[in-house]
Protein backbone atom coordinates (compact mmCIF):
# COMPACT_ATOMS: atom_id res chain seq x y z
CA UNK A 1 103.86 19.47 85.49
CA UNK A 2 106.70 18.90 82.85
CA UNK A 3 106.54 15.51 83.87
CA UNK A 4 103.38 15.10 82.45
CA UNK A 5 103.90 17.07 79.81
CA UNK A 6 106.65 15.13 78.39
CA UNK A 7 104.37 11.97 79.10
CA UNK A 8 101.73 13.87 76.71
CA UNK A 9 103.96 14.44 73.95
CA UNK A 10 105.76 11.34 74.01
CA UNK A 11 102.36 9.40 74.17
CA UNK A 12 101.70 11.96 71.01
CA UNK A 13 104.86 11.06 69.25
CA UNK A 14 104.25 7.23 69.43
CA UNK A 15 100.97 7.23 68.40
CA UNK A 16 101.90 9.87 65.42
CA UNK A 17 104.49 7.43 64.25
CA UNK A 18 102.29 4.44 64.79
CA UNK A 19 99.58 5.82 62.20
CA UNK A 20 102.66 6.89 59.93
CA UNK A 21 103.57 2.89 59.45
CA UNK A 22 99.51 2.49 57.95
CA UNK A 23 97.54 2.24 55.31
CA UNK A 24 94.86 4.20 54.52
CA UNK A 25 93.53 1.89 52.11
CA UNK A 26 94.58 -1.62 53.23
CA UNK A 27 94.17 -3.15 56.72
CA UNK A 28 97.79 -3.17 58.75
CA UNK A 29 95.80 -6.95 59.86
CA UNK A 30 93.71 -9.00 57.51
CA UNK A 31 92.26 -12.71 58.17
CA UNK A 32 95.14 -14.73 58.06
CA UNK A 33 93.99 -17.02 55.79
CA UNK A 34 92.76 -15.03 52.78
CA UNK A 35 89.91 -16.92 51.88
CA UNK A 36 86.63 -15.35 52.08
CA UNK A 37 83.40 -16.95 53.74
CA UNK A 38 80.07 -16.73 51.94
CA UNK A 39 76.78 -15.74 53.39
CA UNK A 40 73.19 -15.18 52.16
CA UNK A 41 70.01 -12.33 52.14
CA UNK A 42 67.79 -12.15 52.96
CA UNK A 43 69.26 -12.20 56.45
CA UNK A 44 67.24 -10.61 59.19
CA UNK A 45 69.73 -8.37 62.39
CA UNK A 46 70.21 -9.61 65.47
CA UNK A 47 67.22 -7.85 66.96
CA UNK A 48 64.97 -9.49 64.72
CA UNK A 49 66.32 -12.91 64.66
CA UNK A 50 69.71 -14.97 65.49
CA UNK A 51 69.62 -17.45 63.09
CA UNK A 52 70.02 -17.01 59.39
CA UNK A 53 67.00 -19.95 58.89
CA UNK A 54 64.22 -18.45 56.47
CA UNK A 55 60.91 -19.46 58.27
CA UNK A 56 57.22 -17.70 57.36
CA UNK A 57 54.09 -18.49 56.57
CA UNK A 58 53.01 -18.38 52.66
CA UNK A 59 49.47 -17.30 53.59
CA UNK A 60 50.55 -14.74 56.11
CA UNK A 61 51.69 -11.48 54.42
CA UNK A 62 53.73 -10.34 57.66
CA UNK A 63 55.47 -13.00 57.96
CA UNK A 64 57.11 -13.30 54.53
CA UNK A 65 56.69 -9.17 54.27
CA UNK A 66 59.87 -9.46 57.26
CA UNK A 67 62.07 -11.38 54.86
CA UNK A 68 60.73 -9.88 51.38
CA UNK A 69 61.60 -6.52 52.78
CA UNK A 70 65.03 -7.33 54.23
CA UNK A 71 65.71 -8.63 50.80
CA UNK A 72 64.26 -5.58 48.62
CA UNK A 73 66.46 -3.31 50.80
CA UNK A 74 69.69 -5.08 50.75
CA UNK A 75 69.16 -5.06 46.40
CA UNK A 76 68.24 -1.49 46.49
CA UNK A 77 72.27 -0.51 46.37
CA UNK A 78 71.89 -2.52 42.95
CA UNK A 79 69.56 -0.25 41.10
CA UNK A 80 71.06 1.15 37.83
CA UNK A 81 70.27 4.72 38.99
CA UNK A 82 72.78 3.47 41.99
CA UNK A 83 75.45 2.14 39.94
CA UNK A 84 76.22 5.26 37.94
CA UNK A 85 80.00 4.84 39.04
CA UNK A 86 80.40 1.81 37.40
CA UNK A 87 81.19 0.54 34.34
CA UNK A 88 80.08 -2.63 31.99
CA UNK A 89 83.04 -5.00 31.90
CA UNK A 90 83.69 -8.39 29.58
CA UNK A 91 84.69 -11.37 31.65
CA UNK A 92 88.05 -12.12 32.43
CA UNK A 93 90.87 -13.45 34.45
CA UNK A 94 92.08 -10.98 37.26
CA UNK A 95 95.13 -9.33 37.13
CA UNK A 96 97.83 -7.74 39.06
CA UNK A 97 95.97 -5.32 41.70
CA UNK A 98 96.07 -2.04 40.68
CA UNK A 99 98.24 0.59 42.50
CA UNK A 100 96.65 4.18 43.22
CA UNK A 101 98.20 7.35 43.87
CA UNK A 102 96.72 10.46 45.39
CA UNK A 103 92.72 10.42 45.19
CA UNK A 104 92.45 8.13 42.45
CA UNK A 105 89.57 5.07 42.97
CA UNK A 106 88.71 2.12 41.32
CA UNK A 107 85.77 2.09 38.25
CA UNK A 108 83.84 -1.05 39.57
CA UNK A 109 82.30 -3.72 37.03
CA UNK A 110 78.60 -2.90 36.88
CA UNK A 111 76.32 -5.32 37.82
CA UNK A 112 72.80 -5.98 36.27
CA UNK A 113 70.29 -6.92 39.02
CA UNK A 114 67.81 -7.72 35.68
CA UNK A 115 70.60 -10.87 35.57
CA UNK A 116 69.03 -12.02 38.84
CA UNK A 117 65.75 -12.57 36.60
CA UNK A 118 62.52 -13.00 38.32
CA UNK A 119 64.48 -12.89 41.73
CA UNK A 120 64.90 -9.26 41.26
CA UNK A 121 61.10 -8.68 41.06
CA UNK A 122 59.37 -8.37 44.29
CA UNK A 123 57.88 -10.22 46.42
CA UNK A 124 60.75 -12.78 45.07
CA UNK A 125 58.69 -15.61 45.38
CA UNK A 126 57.88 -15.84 48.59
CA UNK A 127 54.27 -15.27 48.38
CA UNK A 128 53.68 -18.96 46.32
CA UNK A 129 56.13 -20.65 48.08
CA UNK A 130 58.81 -20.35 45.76
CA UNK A 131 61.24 -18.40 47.58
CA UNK A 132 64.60 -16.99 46.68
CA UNK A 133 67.55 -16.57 48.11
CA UNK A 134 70.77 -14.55 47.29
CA UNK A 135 74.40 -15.83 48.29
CA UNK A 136 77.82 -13.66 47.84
CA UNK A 137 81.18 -14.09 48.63
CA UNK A 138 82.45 -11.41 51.91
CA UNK A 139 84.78 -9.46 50.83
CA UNK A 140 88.37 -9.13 51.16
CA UNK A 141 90.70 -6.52 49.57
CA UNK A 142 92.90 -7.67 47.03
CA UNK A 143 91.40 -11.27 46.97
CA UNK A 144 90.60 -12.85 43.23
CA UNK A 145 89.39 -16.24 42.89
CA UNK A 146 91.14 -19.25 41.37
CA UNK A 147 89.58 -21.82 38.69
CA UNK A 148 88.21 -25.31 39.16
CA UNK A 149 90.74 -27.69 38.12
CA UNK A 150 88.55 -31.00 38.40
CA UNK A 151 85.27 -30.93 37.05
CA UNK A 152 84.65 -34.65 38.31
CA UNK A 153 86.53 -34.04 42.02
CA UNK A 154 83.64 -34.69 44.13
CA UNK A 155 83.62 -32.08 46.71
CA UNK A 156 81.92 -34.96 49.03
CA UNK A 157 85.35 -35.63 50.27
CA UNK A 158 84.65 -32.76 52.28
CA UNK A 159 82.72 -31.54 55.26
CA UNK A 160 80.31 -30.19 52.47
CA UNK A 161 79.70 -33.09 50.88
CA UNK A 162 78.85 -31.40 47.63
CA UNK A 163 78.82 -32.84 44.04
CA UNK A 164 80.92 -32.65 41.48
CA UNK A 165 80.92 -29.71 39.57
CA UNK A 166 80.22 -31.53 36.45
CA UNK A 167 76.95 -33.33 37.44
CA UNK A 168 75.57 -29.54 38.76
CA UNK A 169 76.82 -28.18 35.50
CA UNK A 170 75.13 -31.17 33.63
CA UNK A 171 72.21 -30.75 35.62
CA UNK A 172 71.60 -27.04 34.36
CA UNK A 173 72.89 -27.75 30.90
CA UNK A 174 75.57 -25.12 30.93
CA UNK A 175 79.14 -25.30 29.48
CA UNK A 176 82.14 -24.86 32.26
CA UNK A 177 83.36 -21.79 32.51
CA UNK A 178 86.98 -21.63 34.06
CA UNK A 179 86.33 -17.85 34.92
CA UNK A 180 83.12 -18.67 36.75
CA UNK A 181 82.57 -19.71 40.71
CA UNK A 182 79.53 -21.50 40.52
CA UNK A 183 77.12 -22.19 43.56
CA UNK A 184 74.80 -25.12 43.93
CA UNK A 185 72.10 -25.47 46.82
CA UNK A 186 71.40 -29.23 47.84
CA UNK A 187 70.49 -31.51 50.59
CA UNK A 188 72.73 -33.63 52.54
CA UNK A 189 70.91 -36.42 53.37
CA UNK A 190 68.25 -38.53 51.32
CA UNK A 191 65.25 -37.17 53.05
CA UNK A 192 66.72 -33.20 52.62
CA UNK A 193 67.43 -34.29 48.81
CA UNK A 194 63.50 -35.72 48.33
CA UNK A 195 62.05 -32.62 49.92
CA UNK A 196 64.16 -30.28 47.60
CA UNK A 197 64.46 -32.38 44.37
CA UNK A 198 61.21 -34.62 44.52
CA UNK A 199 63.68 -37.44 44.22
CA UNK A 200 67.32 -38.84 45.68
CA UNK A 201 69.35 -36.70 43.06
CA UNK A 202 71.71 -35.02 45.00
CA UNK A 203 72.02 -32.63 41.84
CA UNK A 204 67.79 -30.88 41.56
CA UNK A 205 66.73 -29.46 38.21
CA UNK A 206 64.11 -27.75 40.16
CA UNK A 207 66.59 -25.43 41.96
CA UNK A 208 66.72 -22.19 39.02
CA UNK A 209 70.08 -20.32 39.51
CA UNK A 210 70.21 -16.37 38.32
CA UNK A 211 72.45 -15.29 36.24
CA UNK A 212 72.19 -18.47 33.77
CA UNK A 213 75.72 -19.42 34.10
CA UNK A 214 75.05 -19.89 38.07
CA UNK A 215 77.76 -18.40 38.90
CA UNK A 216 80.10 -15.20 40.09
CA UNK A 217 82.68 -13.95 37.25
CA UNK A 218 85.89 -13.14 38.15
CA UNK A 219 85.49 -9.57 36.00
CA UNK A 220 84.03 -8.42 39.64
CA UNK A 221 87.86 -8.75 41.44
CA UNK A 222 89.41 -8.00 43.09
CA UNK A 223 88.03 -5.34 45.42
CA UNK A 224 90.17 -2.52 46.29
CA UNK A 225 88.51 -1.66 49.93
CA UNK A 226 86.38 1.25 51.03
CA UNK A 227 88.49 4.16 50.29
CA UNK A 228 89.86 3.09 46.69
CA UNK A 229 86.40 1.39 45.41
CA UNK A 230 83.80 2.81 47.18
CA UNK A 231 81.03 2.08 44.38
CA UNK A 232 81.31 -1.93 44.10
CA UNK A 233 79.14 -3.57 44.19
CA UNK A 234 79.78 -7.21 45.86
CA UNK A 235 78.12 -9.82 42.92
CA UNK A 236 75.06 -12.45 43.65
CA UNK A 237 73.52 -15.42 42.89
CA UNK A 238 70.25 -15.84 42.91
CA UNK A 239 68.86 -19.31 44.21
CA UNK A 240 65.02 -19.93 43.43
CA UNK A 241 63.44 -23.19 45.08
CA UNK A 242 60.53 -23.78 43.11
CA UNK A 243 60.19 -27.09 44.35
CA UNK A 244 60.34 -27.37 48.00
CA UNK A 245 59.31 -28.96 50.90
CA UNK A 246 58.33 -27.31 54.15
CA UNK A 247 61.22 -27.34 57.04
CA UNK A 248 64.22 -28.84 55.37
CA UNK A 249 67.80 -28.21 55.61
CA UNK A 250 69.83 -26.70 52.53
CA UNK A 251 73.34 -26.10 51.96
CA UNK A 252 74.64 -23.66 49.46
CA UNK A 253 78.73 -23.98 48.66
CA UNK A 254 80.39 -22.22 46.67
CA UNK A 255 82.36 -24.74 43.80
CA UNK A 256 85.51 -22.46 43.60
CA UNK A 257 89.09 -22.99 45.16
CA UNK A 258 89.70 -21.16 48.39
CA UNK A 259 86.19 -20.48 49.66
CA UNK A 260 84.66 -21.43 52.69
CA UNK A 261 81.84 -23.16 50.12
CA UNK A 262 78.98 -24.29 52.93
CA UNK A 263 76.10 -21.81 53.94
């Protein structure tokens, strides 16, 4: 009996000491890398579907109504009468994280789902075939992004094969913002860029990106984790296709440093 006793309390003592060594508000064991991934709503669970593909029928209310509710409920967090918590914030560059003592929490940047213009307005598009999307950037405590240093470094030399960020800024007619991450949603090959753009420009001035700039500010890192900012809000993009082509493939990356940029 004291045998296993003493096994109790030294199993006690270990594990006592164990949760001593950690952090209530930062994971002991974070991804390795530190760069976040992106991903996009509306996104249906696994029970519904296992791919992240956006298929429905225009004419056939149920079948858009699965997506167009999926993406009404994943904005609902962003509701002003939600975001009480937060406050209105000017752009900037992040700084040093901030340190917190006893119950003290992070004031979050508010975030105006009006910005995300008429993809904030239900059924966001998808009943006249004009469908939105939203894409974010997963989050990872402490991260803050890192400006563009090459506005004609065509991100073609990698896997994504995406443009330069001055032809997508050119394309939009909007002035380059070092503070910004911008996204832009194109096709890969010529037939994907036809069906999206109407013609072999890589770059499609039919794509409309909410907020105007197109992009994430940094004002919105970093994020502080669960316990110390539990009323962020993670910022979006809005991506409207107003001119597209049944069954095509799209890819969304992100035109910042340090992001895995292809969705």
């Amino acid at each position: 009996m004291f045998y296993y006793s003493f096994l109790a309390a030294l199993f006690a003592a270990s594990i006592s000491i164990v949760l001593s060594t950690l952090s209530n508000d930062i994971p002991r064991f974070q991804t390795r890398l530190q760069t976040p991934g992106m991903s996009i709503q509306p996104r249906l669970n696994s029970r519904q579907s296992l791919s992240s593909d956006i298929k429905y029928t225009v004419s056939n209310a149920d079948s858009r109504n699965v997506f167009v509710n999926q993406y009404e409920k994943f904005l609902y967090p962003y509701a002003a009468v939600n975001q009480t918590k937060a406050k209105n914030c000017t752009n900037q560059k992040p700084g040093v994280p901030s340190t917190f003592t006893g119950d003290n929490i992070n004031t979050p940047c508010f975030f105006d789902k009006n910005s995300l213009g008429p993809c904030a307005v239900k059924p966001y598009g998808y009943d006249v075939g004009k469908p939105c999307i939203l894409v974010k950037v997963n989050k990872i405590i402490n991260w803050f992004p890192v400006g563009f240093t090459n506005l004609d470094n065509a991100v073609a030399a990698s896997d994504s094969k995406a443009p330069p960020l001055r032809d997508v800024l050119t394309t939009r007619g909007v002035v380059y913002d070092p503070l910004i991450m911008y996204v832009a949603c194109y096709g890969r090959k010529e037939a994907d860029m036809v069906n999206l753009n109407g013609d072999t420009n890589q770059v499609s001035s039919a794509t409309a990106y909410y907020p105007r700039s197109g992009g994430i500010e940094f004002k919105y890192y970093p994020y502080y984790g669960n316990n110390r900012d539990p009323n962020y809000r993670v910022p979006l993009v809005a991506v409207q296709f107003n001119n597209v082509t049944v069954s095509w493939p799209c890819f969304c990356p992100l035109l910042k440093l340090g992001i895995f940029d292809s969705i």
